[in-house]
Protein backbone atom coordinates (compact mmCIF):
# COMPACT_ATOMS: atom_id res chain seq x y z
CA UNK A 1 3.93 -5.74 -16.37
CA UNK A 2 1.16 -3.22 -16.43
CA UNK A 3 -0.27 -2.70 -12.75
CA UNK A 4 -2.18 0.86 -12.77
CA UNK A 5 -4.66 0.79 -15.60
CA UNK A 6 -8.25 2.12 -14.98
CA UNK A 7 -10.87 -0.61 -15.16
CA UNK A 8 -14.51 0.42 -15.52
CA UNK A 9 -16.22 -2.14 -15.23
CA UNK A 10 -20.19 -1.62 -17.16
CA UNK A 11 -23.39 -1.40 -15.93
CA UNK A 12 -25.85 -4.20 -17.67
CA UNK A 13 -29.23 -3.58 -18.73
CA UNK A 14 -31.07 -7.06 -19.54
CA UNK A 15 -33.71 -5.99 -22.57
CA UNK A 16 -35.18 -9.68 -22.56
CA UNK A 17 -33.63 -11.30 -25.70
CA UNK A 18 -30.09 -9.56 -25.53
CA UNK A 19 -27.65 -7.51 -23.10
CA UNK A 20 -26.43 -4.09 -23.11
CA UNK A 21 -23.03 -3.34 -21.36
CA UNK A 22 -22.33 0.38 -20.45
CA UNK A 23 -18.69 1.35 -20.14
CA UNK A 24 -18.96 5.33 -19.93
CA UNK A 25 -20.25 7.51 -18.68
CA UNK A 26 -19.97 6.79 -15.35
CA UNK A 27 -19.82 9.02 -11.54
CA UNK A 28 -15.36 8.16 -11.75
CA UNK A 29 -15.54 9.30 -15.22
CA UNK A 30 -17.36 10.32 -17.98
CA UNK A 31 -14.98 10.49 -21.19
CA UNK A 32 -12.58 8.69 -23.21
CA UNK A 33 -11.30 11.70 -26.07
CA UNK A 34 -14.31 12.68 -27.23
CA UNK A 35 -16.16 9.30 -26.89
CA UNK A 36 -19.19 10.24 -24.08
CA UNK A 37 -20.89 6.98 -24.57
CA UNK A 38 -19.86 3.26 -24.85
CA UNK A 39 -22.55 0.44 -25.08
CA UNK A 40 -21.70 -2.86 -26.43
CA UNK A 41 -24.69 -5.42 -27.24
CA UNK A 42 -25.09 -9.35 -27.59
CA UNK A 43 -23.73 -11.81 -28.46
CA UNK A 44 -27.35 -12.67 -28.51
CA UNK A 45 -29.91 -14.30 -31.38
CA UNK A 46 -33.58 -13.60 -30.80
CA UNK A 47 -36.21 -16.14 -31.15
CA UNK A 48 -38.47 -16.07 -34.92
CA UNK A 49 -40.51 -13.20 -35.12
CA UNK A 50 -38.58 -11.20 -32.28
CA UNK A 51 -37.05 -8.14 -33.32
CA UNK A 52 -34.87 -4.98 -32.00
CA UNK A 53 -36.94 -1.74 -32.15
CA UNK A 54 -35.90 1.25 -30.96
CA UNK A 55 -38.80 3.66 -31.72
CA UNK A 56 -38.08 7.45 -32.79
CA UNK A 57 -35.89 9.33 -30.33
CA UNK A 58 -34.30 12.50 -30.31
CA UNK A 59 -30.41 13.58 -29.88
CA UNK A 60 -28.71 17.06 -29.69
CA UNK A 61 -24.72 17.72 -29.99
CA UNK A 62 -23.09 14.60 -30.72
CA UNK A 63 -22.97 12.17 -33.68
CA UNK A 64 -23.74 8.43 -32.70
CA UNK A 65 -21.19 5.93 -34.22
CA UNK A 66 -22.55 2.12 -34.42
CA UNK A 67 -20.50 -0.72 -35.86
CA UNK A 68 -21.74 -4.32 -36.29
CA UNK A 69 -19.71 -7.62 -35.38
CA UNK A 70 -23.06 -9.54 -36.80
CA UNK A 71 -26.74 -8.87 -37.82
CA UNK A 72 -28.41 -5.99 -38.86
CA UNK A 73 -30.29 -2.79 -38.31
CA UNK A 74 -32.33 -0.86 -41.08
CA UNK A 75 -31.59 3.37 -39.39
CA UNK A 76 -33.71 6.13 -40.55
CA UNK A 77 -33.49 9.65 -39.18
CA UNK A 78 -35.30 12.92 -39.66
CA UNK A 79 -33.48 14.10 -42.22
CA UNK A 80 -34.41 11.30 -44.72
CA UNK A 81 -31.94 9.27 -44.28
CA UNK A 82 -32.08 5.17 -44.60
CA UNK A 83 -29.57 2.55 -44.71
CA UNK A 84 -29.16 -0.82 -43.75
CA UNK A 85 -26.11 -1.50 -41.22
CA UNK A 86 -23.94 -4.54 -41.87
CA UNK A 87 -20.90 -5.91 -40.32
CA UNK A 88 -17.55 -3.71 -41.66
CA UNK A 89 -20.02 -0.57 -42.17
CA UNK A 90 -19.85 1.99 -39.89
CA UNK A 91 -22.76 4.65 -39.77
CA UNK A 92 -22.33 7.60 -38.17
CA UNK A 93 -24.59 10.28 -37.31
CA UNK A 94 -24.14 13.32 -36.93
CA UNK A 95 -26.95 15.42 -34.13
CA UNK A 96 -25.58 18.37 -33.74
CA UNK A 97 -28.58 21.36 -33.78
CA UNK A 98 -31.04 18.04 -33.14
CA UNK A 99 -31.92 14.84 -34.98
CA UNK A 100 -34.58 12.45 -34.75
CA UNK A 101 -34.11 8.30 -35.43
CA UNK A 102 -35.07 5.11 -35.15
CA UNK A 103 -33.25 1.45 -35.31
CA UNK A 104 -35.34 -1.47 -36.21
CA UNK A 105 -34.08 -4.88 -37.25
CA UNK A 106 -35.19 -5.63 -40.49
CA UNK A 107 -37.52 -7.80 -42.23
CA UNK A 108 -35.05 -10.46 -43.08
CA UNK A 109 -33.49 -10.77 -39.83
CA UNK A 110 -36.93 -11.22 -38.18
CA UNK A 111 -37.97 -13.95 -40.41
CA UNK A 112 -34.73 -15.89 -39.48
CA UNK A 113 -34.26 -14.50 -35.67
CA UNK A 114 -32.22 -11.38 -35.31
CA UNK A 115 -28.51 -11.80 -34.42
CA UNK A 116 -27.32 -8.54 -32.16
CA UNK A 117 -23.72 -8.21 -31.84
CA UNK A 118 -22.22 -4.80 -31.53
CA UNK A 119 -21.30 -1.63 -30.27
CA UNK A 120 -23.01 1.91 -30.17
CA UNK A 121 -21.77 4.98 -28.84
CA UNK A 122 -21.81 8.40 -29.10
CA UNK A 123 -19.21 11.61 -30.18
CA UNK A 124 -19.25 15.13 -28.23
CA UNK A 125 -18.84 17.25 -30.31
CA UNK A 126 -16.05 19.99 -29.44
CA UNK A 127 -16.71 23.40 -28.72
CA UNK A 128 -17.99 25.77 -31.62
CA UNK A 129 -19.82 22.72 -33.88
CA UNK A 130 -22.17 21.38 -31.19
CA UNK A 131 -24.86 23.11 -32.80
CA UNK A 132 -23.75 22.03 -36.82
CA UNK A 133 -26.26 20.99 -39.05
CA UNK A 134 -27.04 17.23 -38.80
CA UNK A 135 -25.97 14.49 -41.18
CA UNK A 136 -25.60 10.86 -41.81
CA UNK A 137 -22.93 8.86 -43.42
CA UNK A 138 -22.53 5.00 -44.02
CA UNK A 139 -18.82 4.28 -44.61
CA UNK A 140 -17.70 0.50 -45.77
CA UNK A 141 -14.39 1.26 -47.34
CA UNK A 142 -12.14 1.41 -44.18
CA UNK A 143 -8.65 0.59 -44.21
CA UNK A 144 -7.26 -2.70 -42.91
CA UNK A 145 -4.22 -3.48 -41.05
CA UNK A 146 -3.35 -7.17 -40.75
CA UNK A 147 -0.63 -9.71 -40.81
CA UNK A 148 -1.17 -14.06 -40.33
CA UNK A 149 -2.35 -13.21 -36.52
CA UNK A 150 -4.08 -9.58 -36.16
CA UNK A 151 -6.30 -7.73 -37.99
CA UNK A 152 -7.51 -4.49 -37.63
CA UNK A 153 -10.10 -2.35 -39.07
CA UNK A 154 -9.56 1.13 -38.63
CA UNK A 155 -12.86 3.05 -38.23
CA UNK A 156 -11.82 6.25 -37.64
CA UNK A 157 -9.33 8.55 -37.24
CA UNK A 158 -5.34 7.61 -38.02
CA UNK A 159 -3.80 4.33 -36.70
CA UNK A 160 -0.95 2.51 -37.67
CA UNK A 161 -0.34 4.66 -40.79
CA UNK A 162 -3.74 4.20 -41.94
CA UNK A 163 -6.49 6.92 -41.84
CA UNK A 164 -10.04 5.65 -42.32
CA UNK A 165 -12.46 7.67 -45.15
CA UNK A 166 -15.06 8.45 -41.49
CA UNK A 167 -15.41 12.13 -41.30
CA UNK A 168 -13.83 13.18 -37.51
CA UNK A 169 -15.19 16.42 -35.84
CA UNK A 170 -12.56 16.14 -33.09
CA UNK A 171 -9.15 13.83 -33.24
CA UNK A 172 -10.65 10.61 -33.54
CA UNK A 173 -9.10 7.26 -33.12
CA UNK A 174 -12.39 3.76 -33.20
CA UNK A 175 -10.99 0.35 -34.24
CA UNK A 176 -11.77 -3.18 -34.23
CA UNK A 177 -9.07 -5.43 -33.75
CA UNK A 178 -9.21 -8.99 -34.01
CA UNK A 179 -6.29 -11.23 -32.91
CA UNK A 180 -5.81 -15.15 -33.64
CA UNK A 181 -4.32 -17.72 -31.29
CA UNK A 182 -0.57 -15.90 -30.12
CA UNK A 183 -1.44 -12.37 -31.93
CA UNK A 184 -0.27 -9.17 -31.55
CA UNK A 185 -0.46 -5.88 -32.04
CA UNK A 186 1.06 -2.21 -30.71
CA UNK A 187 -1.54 0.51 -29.69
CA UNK A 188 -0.53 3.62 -31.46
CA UNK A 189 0.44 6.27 -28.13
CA UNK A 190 -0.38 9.57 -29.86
CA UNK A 191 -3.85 10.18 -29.02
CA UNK A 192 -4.27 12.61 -25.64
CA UNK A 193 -6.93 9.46 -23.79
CA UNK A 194 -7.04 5.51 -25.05
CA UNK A 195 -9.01 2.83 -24.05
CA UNK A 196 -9.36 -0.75 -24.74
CA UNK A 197 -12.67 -3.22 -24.46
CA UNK A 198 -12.43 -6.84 -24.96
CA UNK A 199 -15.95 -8.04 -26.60
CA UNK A 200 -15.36 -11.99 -27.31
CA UNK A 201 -12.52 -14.49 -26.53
CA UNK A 202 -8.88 -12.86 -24.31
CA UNK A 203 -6.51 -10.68 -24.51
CA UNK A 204 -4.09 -8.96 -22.77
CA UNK A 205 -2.47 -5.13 -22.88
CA UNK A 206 1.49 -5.52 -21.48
CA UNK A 207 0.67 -8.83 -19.75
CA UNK A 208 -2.62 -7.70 -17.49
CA UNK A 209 -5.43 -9.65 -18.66
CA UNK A 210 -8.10 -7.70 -20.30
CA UNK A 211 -12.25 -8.41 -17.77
CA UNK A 212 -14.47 -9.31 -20.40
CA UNK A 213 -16.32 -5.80 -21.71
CA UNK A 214 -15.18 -3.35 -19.35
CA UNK A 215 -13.31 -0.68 -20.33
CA UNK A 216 -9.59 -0.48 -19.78
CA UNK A 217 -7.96 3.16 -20.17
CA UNK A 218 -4.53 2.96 -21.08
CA UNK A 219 -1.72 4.97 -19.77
CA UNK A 220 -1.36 8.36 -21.53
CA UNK A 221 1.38 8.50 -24.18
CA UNK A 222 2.42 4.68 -23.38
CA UNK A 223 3.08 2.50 -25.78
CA UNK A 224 1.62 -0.74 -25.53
CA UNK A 225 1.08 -3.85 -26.78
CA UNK A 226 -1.86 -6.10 -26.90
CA UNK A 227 -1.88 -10.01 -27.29
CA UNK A 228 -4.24 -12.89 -27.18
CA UNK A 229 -2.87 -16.53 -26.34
CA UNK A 230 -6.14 -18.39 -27.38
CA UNK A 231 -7.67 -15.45 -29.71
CA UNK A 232 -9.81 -12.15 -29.00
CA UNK A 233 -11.44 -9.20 -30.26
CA UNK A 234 -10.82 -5.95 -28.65
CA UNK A 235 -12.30 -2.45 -29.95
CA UNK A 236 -9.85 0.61 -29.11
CA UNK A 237 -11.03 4.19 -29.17
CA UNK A 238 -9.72 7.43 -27.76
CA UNK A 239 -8.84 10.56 -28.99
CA UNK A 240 -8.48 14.29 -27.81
CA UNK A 241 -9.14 15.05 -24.16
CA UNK A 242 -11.99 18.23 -23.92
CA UNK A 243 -11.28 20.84 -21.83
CA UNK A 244 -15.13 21.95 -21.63
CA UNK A 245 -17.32 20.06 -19.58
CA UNK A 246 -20.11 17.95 -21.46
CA UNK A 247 -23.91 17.40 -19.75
CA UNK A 248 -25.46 14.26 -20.38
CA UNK A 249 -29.14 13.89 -19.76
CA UNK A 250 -31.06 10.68 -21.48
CA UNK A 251 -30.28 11.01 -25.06
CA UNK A 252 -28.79 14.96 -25.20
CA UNK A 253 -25.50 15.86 -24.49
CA UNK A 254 -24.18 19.30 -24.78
CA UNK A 255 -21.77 21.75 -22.40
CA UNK A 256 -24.96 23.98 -21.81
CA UNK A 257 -27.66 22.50 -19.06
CA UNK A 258 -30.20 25.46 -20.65
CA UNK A 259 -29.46 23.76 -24.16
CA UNK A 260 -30.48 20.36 -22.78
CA UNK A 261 -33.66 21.94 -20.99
CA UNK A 262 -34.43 23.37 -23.89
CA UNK A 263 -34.38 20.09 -25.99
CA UNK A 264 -36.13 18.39 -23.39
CA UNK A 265 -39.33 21.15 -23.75
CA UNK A 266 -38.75 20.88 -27.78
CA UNK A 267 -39.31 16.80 -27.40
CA UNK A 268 -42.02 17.32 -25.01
CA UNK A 269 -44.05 19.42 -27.20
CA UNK A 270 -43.28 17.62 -30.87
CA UNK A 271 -40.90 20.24 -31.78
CA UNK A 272 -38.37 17.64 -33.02
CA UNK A 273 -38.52 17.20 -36.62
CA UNK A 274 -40.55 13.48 -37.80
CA UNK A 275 -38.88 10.28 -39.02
CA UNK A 276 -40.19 9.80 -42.45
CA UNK A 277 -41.36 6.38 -42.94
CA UNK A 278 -41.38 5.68 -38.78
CA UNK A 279 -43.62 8.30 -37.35
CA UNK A 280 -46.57 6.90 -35.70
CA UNK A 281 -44.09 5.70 -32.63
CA UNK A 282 -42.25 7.26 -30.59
CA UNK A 283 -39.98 7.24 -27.05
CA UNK A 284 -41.62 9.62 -24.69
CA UNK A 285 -39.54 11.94 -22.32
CA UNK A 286 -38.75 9.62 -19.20
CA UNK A 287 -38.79 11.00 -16.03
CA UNK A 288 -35.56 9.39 -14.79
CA UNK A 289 -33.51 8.69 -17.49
CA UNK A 290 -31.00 5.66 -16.81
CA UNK A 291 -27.89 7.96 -18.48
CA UNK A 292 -27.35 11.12 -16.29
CA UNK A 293 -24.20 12.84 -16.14
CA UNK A 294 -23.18 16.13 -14.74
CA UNK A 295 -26.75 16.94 -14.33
């Protein structure tokens, strides 16, 4: 029996129609491997004619990794990119030297009511590529690991002998892991930080119940096992621990505070490249952002 986990439990931001739960970062701690960010949305289905838009905002030195349970959200970015994300598609985007997007539900979800249902977060990335050109990718072939009562859908990195297609700046490890009535599964012990968050129905790691979408970080180099008596869904992530302190100010993260200064003046003054098709809105600089860290 498991007695000494770390529970953090999220803060909740109520945007009118739907919820947002965030795990990290938080004053007791601010990483999970290289994961800086962990926001989980919904269930939630918005009236006719409501939408989700998120006008154009800026990042710097991360990528931003969102994955779907249900719905959709049409992304573009500043670099031309558009794609439509679906449930078993993950779409990662990569800041680095700066990036500009917005995420919109589209027309089709609107016209029905939008269903929101997911998770967003957001990849330092390690020392000597925070400043990389940026980039987009929308992966759906990702490898699945499943037997009559678990299934899992590696997103990235390597877990149980499967490696997922998602392009990894630092070692990696995202999945989603369902588990029916009485399933199982072990949770690979090689990455240097693990954590567990259960998003719908319970579940367990080594007998302590998992608190409904806080984040549980698991005991370094254990191995464990999760279970569900009456059926779950659990996303696990982790990866390599950083030895370089990471900033966190609104949307920028970086280990300089003069490189987040300096993004703050570039968004200030429209030095931020545009969003083509989306650039008549846009997020202004906020005064007191409500994600801070190491400021």
């Amino acid at each position: 029996m498991v007695s000494n986990l770390e529970t953090i439990a999220p803060v909740t931001h109520d945007l009118g129609g739907f919820k947002v739960r965030r795990a990290i970062p938080t004053k007791g701690r601010t990483m999970v491997g290289p994961f800086i960010f962990v926001d989980e949305f919904g269930p939630a289905r918005l009236d006719v004619g409501q939408a989700m838009d998120v006008r154009p905002h800026p990042h710097i030195n991360l990528a931003t990794v969102t994955w779907l349970f249900e719905g959709a959200i049409d992304h573009r970015d500043s670099i031309g990119s558009f794609a439509t994300i679906r449930p078993g598609q993950v779409n990662l985007m990569t800041a680095g030297s700066g990036i500009v997007h917005s995420e919109r539900s589209p027309q089709a979800e609107r016209d029905a009511g939008p269903r929101l249902y997911g998770m967003q977060t957001w990849l330092a990335l390690p020392d000597g590529r925070e400043e990389i050109d940026p980039a987009f990718e929308a992966v759906r072939d990702l490898p699945v690991v499943e037997d009559d009562c678990a299934k899992a859908i590696v997103i990235m990195g390597s877990l149980w002998g499967k490696t997922a297609p998602t392009t990894t700046y630092a070692e990696t490890i995202y999945a989603e892991i369902v588990l029916a009535p009485g399933g199982s599964l072990p949770i690979d012990a090689e990455a240097d930080e693990r954590a567990v968050m259960l998003v719908g129905g319970e579940a367990s790691i080594d007998g302590q119940s998992l608190e409904p979408f806080a984040l549980t970080v698991l005991t370094p180099g254990a191995a464990m096992r999760l279970s569900s008596e009456a059926g779950g869904r659990v996303m696990l992530l982790g990866g390599e621990a950083f030895t370089t302190k990471r900033h966190v100010w609104w949307n920028f993260v970086s280990s300089s505070r003069e490189r987040i200064n300096q993004a703050k003046d570039d968004w200030r003054a429209g030095r931020f490249a545009q969003v083509p098709g989306d650039s008549d809105e846009f997020i202004p600089l906020p005064d007191r952002p409500n994600t801070v860290s190491n400021p």
